[in-house]
PDB file of N, CA and C in Angstrom:
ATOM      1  N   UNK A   1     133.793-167.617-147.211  1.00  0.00           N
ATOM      2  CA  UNK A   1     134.750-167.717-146.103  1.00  0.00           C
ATOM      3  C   UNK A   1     134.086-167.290-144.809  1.00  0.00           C
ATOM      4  N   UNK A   2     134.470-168.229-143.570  1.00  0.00           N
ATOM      5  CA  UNK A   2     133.547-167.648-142.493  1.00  0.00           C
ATOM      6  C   UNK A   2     134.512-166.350-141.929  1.00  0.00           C
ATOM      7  N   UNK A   3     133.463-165.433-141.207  1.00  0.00           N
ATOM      8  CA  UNK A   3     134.475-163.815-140.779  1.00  0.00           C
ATOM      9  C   UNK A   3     135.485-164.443-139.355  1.00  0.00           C
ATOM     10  N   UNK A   4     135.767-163.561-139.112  1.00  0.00           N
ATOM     11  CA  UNK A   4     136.671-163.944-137.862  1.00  0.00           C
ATOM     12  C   UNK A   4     136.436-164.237-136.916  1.00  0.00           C
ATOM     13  N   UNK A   5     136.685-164.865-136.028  1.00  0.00           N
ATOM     14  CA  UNK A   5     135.794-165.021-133.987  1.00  0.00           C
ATOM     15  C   UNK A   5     135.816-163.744-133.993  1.00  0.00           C
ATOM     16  N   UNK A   6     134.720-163.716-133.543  1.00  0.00           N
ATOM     17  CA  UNK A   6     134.870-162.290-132.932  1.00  0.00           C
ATOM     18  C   UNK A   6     135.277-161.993-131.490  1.00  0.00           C
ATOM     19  N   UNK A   7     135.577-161.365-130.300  1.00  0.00           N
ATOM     20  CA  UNK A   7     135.857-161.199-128.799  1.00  0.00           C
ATOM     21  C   UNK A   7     134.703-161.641-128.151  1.00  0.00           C
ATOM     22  N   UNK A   8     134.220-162.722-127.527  1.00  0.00           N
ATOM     23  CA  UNK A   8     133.280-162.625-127.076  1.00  0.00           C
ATOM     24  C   UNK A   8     132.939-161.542-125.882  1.00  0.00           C
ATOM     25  N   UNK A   9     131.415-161.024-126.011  1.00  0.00           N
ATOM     26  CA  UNK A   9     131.272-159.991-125.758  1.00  0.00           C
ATOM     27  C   UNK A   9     131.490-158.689-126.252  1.00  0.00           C
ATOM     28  N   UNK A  10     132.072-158.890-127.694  1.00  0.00           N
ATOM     29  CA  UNK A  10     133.006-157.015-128.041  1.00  0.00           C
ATOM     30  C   UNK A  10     131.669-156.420-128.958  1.00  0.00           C
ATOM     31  N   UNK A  11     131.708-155.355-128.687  1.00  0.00           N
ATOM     32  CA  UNK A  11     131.156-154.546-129.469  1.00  0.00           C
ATOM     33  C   UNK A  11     131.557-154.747-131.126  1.00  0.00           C
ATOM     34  N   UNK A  12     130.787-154.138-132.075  1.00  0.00           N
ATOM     35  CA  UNK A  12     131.991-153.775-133.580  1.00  0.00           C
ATOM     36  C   UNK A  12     132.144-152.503-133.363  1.00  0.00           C
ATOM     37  N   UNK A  13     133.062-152.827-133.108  1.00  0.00           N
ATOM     38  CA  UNK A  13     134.051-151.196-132.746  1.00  0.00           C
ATOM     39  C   UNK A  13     134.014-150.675-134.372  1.00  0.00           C
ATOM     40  N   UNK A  14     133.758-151.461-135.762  1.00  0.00           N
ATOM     41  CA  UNK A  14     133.972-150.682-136.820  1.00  0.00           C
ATOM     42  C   UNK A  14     132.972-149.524-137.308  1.00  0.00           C
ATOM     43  N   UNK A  15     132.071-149.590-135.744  1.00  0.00           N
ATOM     44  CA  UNK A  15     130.987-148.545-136.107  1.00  0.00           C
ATOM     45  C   UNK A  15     131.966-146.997-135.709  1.00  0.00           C
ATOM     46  N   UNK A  16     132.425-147.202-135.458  1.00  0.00           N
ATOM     47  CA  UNK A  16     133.305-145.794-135.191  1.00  0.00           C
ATOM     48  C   UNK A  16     134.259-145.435-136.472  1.00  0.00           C
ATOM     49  N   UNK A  17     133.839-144.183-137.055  1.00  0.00           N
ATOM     50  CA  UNK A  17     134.203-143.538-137.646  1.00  0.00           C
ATOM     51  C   UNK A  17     135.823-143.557-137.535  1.00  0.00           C
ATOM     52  N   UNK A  18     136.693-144.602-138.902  1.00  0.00           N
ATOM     53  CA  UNK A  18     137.875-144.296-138.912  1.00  0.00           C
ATOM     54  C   UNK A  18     138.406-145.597-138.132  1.00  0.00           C
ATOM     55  N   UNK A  19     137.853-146.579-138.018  1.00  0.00           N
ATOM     56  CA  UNK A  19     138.445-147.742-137.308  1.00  0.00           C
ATOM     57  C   UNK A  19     137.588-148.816-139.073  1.00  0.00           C
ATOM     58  N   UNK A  20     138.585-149.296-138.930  1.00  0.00           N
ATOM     59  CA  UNK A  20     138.623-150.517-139.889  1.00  0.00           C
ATOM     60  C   UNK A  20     138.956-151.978-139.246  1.00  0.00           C
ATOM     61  N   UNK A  21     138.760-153.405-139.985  1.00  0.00           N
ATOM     62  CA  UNK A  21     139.124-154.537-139.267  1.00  0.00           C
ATOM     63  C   UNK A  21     140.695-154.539-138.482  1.00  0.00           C
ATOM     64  N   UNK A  22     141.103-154.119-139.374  1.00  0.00           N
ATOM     65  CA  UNK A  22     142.801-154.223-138.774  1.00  0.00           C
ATOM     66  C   UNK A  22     142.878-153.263-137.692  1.00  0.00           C
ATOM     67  N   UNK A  23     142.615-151.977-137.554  1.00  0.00           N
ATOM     68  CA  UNK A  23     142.624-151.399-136.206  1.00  0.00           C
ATOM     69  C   UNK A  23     141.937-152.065-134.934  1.00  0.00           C
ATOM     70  N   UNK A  24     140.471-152.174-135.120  1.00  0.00           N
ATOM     71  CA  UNK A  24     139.505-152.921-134.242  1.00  0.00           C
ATOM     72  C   UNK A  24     140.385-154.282-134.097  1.00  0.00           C
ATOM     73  N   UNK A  25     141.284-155.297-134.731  1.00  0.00           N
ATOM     74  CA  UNK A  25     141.974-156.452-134.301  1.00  0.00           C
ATOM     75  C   UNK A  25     143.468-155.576-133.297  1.00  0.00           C
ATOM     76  N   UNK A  26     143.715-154.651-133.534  1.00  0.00           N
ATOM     77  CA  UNK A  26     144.958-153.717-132.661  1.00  0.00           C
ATOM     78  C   UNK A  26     144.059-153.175-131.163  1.00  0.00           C
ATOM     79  N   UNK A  27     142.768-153.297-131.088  1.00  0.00           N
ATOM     80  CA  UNK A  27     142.435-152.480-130.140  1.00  0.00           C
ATOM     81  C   UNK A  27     142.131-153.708-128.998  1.00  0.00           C
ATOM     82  N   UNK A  28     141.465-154.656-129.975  1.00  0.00           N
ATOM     83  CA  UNK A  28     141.355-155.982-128.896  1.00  0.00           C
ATOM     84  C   UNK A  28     142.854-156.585-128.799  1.00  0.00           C
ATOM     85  N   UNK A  29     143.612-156.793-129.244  1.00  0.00           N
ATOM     86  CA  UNK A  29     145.228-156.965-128.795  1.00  0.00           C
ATOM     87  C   UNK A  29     145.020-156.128-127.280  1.00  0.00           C
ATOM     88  N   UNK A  30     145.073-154.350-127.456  1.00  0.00           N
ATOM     89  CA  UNK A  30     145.388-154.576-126.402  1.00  0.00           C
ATOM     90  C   UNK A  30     144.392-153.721-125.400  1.00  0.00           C
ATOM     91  N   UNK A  31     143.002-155.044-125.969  1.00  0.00           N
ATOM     92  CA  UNK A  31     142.434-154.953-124.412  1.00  0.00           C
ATOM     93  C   UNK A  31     141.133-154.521-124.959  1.00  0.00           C
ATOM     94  N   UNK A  32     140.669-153.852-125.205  1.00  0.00           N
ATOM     95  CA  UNK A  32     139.945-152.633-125.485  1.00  0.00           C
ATOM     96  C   UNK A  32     138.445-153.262-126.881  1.00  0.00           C
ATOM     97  N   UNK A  33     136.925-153.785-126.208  1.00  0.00           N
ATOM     98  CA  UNK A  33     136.666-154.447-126.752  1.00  0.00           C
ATOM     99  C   UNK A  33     135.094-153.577-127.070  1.00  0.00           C
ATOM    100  N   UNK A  34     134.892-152.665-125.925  1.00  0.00           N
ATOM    101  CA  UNK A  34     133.774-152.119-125.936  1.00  0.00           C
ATOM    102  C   UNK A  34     133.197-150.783-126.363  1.00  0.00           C
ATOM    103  N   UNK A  35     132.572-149.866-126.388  1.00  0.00           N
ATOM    104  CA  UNK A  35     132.302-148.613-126.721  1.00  0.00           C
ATOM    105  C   UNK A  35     132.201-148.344-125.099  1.00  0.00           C
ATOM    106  N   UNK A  36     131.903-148.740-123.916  1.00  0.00           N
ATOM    107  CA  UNK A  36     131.909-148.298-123.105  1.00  0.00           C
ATOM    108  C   UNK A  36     133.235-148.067-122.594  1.00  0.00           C
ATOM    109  N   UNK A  37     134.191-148.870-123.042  1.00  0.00           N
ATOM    110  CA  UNK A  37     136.054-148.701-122.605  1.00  0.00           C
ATOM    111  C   UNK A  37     136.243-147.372-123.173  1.00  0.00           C
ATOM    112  N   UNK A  38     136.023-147.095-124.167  1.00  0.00           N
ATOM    113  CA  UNK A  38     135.962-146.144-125.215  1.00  0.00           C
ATOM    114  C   UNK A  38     135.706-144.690-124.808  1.00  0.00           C
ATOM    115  N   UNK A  39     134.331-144.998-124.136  1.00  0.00           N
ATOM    116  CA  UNK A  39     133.455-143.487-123.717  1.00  0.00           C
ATOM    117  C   UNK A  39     134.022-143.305-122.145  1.00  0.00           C
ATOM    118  N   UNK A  40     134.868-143.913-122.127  1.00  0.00           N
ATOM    119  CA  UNK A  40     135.268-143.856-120.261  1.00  0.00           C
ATOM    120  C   UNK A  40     137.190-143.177-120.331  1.00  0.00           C
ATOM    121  N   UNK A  41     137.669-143.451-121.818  1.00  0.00           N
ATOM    122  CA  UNK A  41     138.950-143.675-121.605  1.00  0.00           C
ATOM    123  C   UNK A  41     139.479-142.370-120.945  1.00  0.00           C
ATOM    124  N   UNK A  42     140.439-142.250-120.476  1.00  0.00           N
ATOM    125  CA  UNK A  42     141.090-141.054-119.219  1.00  0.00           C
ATOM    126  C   UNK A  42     142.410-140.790-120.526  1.00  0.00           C
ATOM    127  N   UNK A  43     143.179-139.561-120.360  1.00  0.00           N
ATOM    128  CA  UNK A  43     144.090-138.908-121.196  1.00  0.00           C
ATOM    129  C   UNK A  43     144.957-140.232-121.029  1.00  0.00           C
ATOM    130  N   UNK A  44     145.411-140.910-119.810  1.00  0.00           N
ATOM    131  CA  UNK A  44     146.451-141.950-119.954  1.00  0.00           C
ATOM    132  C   UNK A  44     146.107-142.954-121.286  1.00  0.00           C
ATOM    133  N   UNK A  45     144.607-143.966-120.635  1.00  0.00           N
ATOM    134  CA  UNK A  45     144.163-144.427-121.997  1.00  0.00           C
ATOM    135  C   UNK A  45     144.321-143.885-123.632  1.00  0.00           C
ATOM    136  N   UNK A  46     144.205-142.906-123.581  1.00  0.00           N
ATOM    137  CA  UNK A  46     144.128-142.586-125.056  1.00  0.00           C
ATOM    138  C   UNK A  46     145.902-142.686-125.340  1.00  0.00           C
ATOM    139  N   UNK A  47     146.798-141.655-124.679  1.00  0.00           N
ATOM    140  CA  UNK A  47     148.236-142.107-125.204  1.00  0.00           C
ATOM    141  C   UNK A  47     148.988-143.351-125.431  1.00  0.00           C
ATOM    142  N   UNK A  48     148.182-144.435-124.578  1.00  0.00           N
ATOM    143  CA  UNK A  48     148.660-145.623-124.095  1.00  0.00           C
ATOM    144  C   UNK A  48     147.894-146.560-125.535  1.00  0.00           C
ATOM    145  N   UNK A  49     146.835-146.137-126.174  1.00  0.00           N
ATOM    146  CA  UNK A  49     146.351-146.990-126.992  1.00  0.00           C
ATOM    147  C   UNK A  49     147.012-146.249-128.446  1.00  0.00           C
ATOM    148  N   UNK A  50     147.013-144.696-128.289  1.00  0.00           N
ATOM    149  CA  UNK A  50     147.798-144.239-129.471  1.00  0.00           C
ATOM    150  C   UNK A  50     148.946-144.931-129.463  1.00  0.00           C
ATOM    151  N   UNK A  51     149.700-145.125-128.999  1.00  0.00           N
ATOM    152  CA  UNK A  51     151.050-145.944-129.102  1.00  0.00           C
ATOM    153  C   UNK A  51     150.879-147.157-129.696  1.00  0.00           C
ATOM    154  N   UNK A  52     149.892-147.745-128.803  1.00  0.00           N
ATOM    155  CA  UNK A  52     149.445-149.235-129.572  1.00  0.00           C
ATOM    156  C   UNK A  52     149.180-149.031-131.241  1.00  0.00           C
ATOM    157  N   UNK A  53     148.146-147.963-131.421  1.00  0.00           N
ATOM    158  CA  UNK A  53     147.850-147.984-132.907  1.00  0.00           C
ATOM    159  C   UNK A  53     149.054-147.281-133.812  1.00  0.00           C
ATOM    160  N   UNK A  54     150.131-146.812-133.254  1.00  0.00           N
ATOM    161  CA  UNK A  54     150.825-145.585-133.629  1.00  0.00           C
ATOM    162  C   UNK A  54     150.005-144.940-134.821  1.00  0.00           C
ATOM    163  N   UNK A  55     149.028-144.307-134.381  1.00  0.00           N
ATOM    164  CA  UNK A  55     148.377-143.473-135.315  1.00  0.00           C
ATOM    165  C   UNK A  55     148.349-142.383-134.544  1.00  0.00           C
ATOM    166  N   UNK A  56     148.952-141.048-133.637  1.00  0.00           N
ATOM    167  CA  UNK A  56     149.390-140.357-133.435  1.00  0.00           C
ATOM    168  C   UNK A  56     147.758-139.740-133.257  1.00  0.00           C
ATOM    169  N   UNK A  57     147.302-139.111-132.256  1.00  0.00           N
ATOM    170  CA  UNK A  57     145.866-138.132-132.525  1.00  0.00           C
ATOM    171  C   UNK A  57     145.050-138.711-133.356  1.00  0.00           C
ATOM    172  N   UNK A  58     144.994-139.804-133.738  1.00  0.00           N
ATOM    173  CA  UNK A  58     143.828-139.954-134.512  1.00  0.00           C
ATOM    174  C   UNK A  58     142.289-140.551-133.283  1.00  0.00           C
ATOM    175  N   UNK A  59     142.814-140.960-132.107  1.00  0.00           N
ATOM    176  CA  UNK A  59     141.716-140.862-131.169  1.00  0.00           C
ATOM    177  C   UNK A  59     140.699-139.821-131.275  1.00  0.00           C
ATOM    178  N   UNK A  60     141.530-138.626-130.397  1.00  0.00           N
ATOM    179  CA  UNK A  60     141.201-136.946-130.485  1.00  0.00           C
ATOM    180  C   UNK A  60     140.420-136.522-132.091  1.00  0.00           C
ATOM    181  N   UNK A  61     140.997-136.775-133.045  1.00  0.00           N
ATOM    182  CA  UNK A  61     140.680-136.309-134.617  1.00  0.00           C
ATOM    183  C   UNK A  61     139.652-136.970-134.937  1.00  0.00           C
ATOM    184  N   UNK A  62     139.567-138.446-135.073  1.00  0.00           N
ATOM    185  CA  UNK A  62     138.197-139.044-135.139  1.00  0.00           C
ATOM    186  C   UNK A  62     136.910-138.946-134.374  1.00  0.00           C
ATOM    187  N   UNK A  63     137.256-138.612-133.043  1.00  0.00           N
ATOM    188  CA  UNK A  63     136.544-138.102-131.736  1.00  0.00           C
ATOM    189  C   UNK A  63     135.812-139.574-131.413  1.00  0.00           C
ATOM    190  N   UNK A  64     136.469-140.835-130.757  1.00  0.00           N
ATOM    191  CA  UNK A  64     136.388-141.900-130.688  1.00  0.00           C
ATOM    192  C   UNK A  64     135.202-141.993-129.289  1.00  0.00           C
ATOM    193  N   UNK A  65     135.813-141.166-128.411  1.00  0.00           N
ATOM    194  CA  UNK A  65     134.995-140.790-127.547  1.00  0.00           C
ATOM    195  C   UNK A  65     133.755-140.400-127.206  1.00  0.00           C
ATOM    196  N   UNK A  66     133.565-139.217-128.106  1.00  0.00           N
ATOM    197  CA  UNK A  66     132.598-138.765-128.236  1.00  0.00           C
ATOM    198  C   UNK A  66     131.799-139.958-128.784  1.00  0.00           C
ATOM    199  N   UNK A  67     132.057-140.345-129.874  1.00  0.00           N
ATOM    200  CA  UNK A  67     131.250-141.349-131.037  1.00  0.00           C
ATOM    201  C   UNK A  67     130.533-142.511-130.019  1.00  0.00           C
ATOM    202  N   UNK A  68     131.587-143.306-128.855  1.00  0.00           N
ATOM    203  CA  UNK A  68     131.384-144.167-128.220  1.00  0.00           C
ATOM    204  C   UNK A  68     130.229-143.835-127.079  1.00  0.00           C
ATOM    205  N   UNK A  69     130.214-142.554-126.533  1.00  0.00           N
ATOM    206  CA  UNK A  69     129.474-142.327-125.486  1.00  0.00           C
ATOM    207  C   UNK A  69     128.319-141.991-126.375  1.00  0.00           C
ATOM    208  N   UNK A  70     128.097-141.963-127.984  1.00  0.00           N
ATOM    209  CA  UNK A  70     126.627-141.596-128.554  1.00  0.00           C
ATOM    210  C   UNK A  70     126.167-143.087-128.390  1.00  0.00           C
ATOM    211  N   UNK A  71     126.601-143.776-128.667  1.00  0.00           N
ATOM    212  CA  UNK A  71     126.150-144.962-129.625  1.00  0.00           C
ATOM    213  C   UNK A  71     126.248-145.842-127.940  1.00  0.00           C
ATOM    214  N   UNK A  72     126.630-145.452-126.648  1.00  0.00           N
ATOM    215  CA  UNK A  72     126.020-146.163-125.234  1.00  0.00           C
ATOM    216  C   UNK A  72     125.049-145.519-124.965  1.00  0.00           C
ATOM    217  N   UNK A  73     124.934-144.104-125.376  1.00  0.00           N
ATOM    218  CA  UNK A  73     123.875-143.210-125.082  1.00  0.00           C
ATOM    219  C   UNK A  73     122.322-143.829-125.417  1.00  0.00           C
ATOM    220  N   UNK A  74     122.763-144.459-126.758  1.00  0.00           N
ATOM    221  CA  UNK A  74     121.689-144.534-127.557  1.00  0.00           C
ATOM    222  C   UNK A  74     120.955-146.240-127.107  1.00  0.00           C
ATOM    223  N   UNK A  75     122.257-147.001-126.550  1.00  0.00           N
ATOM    224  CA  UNK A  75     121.641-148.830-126.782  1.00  0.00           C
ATOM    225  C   UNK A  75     120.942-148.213-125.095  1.00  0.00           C
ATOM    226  N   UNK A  76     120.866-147.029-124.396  1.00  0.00           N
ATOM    227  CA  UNK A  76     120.581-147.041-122.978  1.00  0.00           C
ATOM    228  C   UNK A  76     121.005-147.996-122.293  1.00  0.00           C
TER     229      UNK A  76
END
């Protein structure tokens, strides 16, 4: 079976610890395609996408942030 289109341009967000296909398809819904969106997001972003995922803190708990600003850190 071929995999899915992917976003052109998106990162695989499934490199982040705690994101699976079905979340990473909830994050591009709404919007959100890169590790750099990710390593930038402001307290609004994060409540505004928790809602989207209704997974309550699991941003903060997984440390999505952190993870995203390693892995821009790292492509330089």
């Amino acid at each position: 079976a071929a995999a899915p289109a992917a976003v052109a341009g998106a990162d695989d967000l499934k490199q982040l610890s705690g994101v699976g296909p079905a979340l990473e398809k909830k994050l591009h819904a709404a919007g959100v395609t890169t590790f750099e969106q990710i390593a930038n997001f402001t307290a609004e972003d994060v409540a505004r996408i928790d809602e989207v995922l209704s997974f309550k803190g699991r941003i903060e708990r997984e440390d999505w942030i952190g993870q995203a600003k390693a892995i821009v850190a790292e492509r330089g």
